[in-house]
PDB file of N, CA and C in Angstrom:
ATOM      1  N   UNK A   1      85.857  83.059 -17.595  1.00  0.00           N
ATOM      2  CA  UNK A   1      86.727  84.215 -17.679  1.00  0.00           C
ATOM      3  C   UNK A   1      86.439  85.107 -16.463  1.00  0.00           C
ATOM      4  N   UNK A   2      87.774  85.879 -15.857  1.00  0.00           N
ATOM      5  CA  UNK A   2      87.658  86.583 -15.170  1.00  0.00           C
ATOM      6  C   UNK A   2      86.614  87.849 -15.456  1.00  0.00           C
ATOM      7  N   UNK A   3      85.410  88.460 -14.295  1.00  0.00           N
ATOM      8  CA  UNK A   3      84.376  88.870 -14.492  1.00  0.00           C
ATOM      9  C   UNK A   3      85.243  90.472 -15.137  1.00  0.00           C
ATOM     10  N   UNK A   4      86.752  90.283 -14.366  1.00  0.00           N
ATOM     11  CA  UNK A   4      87.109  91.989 -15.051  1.00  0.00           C
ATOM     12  C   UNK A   4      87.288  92.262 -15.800  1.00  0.00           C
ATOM     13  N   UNK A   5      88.137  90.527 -16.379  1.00  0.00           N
ATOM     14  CA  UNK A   5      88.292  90.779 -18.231  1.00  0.00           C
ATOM     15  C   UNK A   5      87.119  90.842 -19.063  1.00  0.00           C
ATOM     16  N   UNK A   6      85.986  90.388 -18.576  1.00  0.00           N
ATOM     17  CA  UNK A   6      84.936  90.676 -19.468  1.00  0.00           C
ATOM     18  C   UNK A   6      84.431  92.006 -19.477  1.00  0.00           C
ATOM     19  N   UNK A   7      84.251  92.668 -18.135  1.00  0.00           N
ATOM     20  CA  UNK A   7      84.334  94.124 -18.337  1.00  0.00           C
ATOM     21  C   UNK A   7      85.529  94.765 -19.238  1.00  0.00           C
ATOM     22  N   UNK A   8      86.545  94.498 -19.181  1.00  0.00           N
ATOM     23  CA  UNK A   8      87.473  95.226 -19.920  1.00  0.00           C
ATOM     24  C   UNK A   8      86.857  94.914 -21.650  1.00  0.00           C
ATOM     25  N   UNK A   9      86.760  93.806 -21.931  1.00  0.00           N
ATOM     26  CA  UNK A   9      86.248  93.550 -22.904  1.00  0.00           C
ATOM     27  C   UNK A   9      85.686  94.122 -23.657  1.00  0.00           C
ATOM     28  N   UNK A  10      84.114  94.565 -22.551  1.00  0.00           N
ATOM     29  CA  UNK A  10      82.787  95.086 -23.427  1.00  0.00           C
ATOM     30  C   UNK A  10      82.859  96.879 -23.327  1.00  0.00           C
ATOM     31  N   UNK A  11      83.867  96.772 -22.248  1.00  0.00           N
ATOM     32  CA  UNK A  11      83.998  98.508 -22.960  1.00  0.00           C
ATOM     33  C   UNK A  11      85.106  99.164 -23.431  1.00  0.00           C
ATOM     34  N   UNK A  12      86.193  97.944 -24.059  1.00  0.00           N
ATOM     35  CA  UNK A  12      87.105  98.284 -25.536  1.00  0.00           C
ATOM     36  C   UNK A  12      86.229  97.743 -26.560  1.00  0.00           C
ATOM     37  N   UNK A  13      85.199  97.056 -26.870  1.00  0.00           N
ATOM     38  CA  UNK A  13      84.394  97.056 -27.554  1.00  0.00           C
ATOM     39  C   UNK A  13      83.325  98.535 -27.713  1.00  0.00           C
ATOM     40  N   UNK A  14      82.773  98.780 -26.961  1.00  0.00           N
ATOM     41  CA  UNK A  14      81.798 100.028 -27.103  1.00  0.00           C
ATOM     42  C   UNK A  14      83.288 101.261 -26.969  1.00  0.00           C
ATOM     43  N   UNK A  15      84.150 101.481 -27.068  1.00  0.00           N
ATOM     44  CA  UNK A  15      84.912 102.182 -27.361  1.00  0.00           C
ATOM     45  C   UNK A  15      85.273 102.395 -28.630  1.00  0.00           C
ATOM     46  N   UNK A  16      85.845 100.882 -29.031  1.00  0.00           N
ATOM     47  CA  UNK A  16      85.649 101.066 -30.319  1.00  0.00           C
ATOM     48  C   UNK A  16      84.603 101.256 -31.657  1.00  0.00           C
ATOM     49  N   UNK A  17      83.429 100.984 -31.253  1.00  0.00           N
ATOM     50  CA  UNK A  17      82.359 101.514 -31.812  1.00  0.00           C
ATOM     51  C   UNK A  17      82.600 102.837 -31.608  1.00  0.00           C
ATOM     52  N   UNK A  18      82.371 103.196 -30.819  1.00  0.00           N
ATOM     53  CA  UNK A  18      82.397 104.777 -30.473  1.00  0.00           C
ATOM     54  C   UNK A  18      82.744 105.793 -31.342  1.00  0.00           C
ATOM     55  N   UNK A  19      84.213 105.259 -31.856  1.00  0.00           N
ATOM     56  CA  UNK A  19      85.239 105.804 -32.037  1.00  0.00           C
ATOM     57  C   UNK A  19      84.917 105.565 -33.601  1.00  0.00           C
ATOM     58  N   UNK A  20      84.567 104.465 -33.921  1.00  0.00           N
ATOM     59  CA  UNK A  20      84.080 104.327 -35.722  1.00  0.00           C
ATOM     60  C   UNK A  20      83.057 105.005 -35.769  1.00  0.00           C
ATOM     61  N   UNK A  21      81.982 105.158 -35.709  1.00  0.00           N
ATOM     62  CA  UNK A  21      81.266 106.058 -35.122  1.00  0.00           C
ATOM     63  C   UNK A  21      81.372 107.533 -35.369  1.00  0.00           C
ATOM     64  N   UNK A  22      82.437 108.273 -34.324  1.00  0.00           N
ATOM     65  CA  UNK A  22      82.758 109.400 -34.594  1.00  0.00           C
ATOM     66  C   UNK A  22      83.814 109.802 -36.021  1.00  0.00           C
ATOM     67  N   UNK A  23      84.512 108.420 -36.589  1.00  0.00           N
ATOM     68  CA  UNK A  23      85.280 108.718 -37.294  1.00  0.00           C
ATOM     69  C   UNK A  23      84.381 109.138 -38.161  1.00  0.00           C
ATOM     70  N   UNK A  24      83.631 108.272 -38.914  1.00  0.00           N
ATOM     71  CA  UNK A  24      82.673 108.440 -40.010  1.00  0.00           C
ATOM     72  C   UNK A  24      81.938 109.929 -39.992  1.00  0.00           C
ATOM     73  N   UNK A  25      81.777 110.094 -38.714  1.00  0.00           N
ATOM     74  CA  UNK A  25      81.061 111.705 -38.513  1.00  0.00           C
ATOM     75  C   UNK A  25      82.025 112.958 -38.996  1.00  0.00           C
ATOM     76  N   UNK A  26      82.879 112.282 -38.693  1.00  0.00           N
ATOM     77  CA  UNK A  26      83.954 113.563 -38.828  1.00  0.00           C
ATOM     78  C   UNK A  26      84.436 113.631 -40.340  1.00  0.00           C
ATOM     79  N   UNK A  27      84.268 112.038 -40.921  1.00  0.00           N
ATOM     80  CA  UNK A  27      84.577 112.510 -42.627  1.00  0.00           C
ATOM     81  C   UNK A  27      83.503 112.286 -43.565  1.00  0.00           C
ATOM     82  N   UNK A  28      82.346 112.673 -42.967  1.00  0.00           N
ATOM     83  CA  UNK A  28      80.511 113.044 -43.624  1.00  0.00           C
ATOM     84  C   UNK A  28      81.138 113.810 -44.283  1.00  0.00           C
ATOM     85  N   UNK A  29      81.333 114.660 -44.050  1.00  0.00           N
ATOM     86  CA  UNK A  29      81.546 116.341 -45.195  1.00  0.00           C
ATOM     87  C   UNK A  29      82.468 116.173 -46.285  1.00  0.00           C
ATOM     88  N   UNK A  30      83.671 115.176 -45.742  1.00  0.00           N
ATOM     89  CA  UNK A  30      85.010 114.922 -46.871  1.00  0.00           C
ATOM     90  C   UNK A  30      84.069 114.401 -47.536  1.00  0.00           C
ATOM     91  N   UNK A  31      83.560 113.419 -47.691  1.00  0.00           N
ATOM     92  CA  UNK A  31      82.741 112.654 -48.346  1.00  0.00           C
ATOM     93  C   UNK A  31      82.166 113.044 -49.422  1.00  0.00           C
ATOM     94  N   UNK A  32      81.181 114.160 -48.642  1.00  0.00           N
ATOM     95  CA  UNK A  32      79.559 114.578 -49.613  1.00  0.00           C
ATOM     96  C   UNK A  32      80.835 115.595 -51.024  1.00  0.00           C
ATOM     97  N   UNK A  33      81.598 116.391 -49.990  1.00  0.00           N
ATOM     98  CA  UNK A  33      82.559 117.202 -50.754  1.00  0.00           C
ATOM     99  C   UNK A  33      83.269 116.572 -52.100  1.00  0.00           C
ATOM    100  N   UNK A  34      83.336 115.374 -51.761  1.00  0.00           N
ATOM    101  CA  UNK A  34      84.299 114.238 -52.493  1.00  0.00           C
ATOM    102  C   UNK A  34      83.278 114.007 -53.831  1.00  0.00           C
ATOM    103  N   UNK A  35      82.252 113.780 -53.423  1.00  0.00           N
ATOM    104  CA  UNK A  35      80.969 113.111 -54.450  1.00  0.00           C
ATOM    105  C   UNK A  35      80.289 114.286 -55.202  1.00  0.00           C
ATOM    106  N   UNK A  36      80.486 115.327 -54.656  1.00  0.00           N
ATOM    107  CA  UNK A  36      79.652 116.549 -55.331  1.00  0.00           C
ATOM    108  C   UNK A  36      81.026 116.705 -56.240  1.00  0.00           C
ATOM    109  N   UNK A  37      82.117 117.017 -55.879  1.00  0.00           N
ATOM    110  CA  UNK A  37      83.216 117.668 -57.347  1.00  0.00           C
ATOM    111  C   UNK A  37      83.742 116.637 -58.115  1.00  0.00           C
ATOM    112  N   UNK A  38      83.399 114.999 -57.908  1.00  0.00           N
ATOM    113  CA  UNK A  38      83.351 113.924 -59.230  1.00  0.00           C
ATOM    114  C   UNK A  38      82.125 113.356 -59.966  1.00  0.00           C
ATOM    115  N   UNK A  39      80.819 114.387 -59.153  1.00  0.00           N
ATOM    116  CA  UNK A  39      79.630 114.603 -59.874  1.00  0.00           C
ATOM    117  C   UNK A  39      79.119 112.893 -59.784  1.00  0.00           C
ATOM    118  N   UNK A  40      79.406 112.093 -58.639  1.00  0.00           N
ATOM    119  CA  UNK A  40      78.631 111.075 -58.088  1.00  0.00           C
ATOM    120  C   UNK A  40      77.221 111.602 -57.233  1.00  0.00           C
ATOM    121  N   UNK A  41      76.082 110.672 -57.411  1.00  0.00           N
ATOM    122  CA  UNK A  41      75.245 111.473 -56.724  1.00  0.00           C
ATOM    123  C   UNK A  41      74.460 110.102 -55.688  1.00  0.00           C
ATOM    124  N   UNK A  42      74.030 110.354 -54.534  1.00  0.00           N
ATOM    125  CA  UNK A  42      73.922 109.499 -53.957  1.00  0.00           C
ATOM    126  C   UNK A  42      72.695 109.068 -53.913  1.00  0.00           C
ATOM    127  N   UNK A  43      72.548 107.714 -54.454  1.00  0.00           N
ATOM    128  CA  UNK A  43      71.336 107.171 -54.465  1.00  0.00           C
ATOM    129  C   UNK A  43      71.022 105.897 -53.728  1.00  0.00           C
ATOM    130  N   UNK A  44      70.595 105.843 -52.620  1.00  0.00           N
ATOM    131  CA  UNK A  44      70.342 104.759 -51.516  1.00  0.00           C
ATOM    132  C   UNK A  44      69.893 103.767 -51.953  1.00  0.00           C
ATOM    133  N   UNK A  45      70.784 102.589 -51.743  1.00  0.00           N
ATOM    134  CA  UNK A  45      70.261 101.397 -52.579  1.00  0.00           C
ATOM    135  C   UNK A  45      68.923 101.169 -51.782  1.00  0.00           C
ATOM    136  N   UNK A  46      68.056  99.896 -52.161  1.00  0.00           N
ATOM    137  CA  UNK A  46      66.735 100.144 -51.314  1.00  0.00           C
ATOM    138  C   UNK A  46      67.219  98.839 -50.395  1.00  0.00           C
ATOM    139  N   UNK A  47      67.273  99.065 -48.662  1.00  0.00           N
ATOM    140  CA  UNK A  47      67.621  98.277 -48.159  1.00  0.00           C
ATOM    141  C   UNK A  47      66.765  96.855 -47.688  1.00  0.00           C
ATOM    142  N   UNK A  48      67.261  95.494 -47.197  1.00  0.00           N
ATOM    143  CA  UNK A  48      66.367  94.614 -47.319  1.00  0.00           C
ATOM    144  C   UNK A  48      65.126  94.957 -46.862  1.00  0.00           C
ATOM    145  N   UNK A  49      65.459  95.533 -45.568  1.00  0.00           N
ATOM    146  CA  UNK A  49      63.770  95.638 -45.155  1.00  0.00           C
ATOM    147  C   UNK A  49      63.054  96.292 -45.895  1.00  0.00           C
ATOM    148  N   UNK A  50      63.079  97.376 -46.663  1.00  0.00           N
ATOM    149  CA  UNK A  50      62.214  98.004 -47.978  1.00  0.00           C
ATOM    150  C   UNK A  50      62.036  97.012 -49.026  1.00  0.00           C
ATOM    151  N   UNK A  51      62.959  95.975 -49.594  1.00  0.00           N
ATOM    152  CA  UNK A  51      62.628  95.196 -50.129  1.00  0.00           C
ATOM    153  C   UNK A  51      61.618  94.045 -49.290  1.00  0.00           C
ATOM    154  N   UNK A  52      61.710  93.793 -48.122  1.00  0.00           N
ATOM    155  CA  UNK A  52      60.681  92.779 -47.724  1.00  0.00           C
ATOM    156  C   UNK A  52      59.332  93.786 -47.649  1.00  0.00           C
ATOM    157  N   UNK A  53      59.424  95.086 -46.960  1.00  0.00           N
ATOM    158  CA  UNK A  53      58.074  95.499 -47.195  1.00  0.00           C
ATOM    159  C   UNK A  53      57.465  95.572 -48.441  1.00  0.00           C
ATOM    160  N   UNK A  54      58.388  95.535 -49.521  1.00  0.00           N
ATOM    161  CA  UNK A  54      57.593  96.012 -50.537  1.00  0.00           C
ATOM    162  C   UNK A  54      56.943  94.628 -51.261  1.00  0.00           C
ATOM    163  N   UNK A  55      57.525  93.483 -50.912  1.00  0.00           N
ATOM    164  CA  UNK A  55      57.589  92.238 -51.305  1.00  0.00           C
ATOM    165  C   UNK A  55      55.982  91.882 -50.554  1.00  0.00           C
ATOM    166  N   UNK A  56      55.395  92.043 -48.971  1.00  0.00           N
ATOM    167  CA  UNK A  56      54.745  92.451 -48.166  1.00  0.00           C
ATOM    168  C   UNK A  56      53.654  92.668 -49.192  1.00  0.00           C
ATOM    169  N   UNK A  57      54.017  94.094 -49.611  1.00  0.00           N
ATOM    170  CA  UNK A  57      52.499  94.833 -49.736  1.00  0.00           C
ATOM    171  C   UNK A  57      51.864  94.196 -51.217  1.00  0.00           C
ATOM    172  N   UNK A  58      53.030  93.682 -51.777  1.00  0.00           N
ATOM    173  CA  UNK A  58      52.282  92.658 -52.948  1.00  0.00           C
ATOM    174  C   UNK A  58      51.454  91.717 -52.806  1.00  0.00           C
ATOM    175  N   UNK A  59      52.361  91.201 -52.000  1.00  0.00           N
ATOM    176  CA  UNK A  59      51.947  89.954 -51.624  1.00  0.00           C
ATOM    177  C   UNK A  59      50.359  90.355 -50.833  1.00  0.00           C
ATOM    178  N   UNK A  60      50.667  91.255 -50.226  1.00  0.00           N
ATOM    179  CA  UNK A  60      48.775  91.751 -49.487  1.00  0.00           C
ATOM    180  C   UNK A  60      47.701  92.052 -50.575  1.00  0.00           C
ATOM    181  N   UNK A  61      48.162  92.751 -52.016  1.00  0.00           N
ATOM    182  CA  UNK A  61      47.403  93.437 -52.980  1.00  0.00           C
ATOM    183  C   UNK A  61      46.793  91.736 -53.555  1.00  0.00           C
ATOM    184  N   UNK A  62      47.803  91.076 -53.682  1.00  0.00           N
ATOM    185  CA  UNK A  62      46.712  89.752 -54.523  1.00  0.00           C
ATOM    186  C   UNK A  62      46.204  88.936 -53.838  1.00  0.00           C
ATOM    187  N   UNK A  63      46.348  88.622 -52.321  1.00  0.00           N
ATOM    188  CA  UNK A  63      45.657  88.497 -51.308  1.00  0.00           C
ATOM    189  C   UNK A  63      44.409  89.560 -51.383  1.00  0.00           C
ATOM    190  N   UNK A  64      44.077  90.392 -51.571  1.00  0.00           N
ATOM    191  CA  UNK A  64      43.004  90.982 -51.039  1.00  0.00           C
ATOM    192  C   UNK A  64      42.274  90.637 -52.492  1.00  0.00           C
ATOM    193  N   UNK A  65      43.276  90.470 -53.525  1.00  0.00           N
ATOM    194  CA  UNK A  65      42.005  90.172 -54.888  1.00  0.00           C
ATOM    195  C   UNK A  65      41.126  89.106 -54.890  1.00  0.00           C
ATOM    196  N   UNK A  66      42.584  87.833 -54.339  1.00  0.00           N
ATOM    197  CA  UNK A  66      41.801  86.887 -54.512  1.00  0.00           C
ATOM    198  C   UNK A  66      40.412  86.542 -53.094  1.00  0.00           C
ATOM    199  N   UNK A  67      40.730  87.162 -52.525  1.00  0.00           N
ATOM    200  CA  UNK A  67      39.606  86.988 -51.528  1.00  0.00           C
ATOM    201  C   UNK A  67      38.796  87.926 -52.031  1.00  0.00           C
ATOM    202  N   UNK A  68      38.776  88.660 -52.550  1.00  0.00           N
ATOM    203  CA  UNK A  68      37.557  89.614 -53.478  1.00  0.00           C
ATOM    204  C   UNK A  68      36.897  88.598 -54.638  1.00  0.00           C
ATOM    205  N   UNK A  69      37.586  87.945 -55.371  1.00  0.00           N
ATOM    206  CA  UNK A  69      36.968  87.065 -56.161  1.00  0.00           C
ATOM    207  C   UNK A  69      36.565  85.730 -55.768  1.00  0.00           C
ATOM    208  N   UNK A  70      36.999  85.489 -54.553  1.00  0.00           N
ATOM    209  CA  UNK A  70      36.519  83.913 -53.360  1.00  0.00           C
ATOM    210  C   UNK A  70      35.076  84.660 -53.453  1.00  0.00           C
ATOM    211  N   UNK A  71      34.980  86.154 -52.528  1.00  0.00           N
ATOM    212  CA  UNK A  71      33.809  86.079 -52.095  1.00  0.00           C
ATOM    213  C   UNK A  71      32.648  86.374 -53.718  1.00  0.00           C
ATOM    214  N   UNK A  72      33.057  87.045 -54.511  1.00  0.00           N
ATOM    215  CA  UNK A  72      32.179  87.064 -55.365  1.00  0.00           C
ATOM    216  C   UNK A  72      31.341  85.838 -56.159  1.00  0.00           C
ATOM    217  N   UNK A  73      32.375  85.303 -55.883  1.00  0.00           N
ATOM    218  CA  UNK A  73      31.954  83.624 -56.334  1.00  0.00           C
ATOM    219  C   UNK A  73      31.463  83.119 -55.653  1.00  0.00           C
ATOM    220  N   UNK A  74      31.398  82.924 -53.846  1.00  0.00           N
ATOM    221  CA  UNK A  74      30.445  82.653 -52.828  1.00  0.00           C
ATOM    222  C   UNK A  74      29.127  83.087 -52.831  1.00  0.00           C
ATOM    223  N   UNK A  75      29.270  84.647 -53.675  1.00  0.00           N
ATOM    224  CA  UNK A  75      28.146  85.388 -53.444  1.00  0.00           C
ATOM    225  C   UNK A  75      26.511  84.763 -54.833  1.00  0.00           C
ATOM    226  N   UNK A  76      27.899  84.432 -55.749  1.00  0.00           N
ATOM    227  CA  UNK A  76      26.927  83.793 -56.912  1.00  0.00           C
ATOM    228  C   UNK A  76      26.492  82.605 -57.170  1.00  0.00           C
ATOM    229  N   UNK A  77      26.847  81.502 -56.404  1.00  0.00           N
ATOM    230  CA  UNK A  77      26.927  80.652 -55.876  1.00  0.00           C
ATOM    231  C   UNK A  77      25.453  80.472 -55.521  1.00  0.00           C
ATOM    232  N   UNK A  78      25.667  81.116 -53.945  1.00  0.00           N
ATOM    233  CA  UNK A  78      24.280  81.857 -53.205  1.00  0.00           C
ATOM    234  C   UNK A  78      23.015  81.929 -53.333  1.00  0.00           C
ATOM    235  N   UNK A  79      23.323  83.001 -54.747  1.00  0.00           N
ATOM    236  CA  UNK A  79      22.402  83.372 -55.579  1.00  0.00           C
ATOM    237  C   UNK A  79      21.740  82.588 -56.320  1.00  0.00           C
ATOM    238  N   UNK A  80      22.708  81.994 -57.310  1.00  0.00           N
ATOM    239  CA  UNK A  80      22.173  81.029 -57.659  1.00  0.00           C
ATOM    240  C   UNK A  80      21.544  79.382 -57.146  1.00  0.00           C
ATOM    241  N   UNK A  81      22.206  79.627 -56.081  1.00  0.00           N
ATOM    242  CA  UNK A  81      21.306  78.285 -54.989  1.00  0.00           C
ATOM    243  C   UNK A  81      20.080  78.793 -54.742  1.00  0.00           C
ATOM    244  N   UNK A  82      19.972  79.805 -54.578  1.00  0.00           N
ATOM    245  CA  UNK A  82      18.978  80.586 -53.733  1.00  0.00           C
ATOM    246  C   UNK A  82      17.538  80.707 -55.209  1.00  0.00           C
ATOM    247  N   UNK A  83      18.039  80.739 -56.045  1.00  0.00           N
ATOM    248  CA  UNK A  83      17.130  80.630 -57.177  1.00  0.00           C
ATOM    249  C   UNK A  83      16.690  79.644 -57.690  1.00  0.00           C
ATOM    250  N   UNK A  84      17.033  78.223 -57.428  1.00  0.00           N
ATOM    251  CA  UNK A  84      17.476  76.657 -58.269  1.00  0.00           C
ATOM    252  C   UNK A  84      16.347  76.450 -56.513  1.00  0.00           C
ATOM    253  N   UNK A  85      16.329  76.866 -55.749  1.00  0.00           N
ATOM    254  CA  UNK A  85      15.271  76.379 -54.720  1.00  0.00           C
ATOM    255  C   UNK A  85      13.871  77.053 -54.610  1.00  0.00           C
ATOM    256  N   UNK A  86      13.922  78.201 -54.826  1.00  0.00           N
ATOM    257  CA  UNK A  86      12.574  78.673 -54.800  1.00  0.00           C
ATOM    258  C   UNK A  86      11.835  78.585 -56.178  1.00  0.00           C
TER     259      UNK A  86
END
């Protein structure tokens, strides 16, 4: 493709972003106005990435148990080797 049509391209593209963009800005207020006098109230669904972090920090909490109970069991182990020899 001609290098101009691709310029023309990518900035009726970022135009039109632009422009969705500002639309949405401009009807924020219709909006909130809209949801406050049919007594909707806005509650942010939780988006994926909050769901993967939160999925994350589980997944870290029984990770850290079970390596808490690896090592306690290494530790008695140990101990008890350490007693069965002397």
């Amino acid at each position: 493709m001609n290098k101009h049509f691709e310029d023309a391209r990518y900035y009726i593209k970022r135009a039109g972003e632009t422009a969705r963009k500002g639309v949405a800005e401009e009807l924020e207020p219709v909006e909130q106005r809209f949801k406050t006098l049919t007594g909707q109230k806005e509650e942010p669904e939780p988006s994926r990435l909050d769901e993967v972090k939160a999925d994350l920090k589980e997944i870290q909490g029984k990770a850290e148990g079970e390596a808490r109970e690896a090592i306690a069991d290494a530790r008695e182990r140990i101990e008890s080797y350490r007693t069965t020899e002397t």
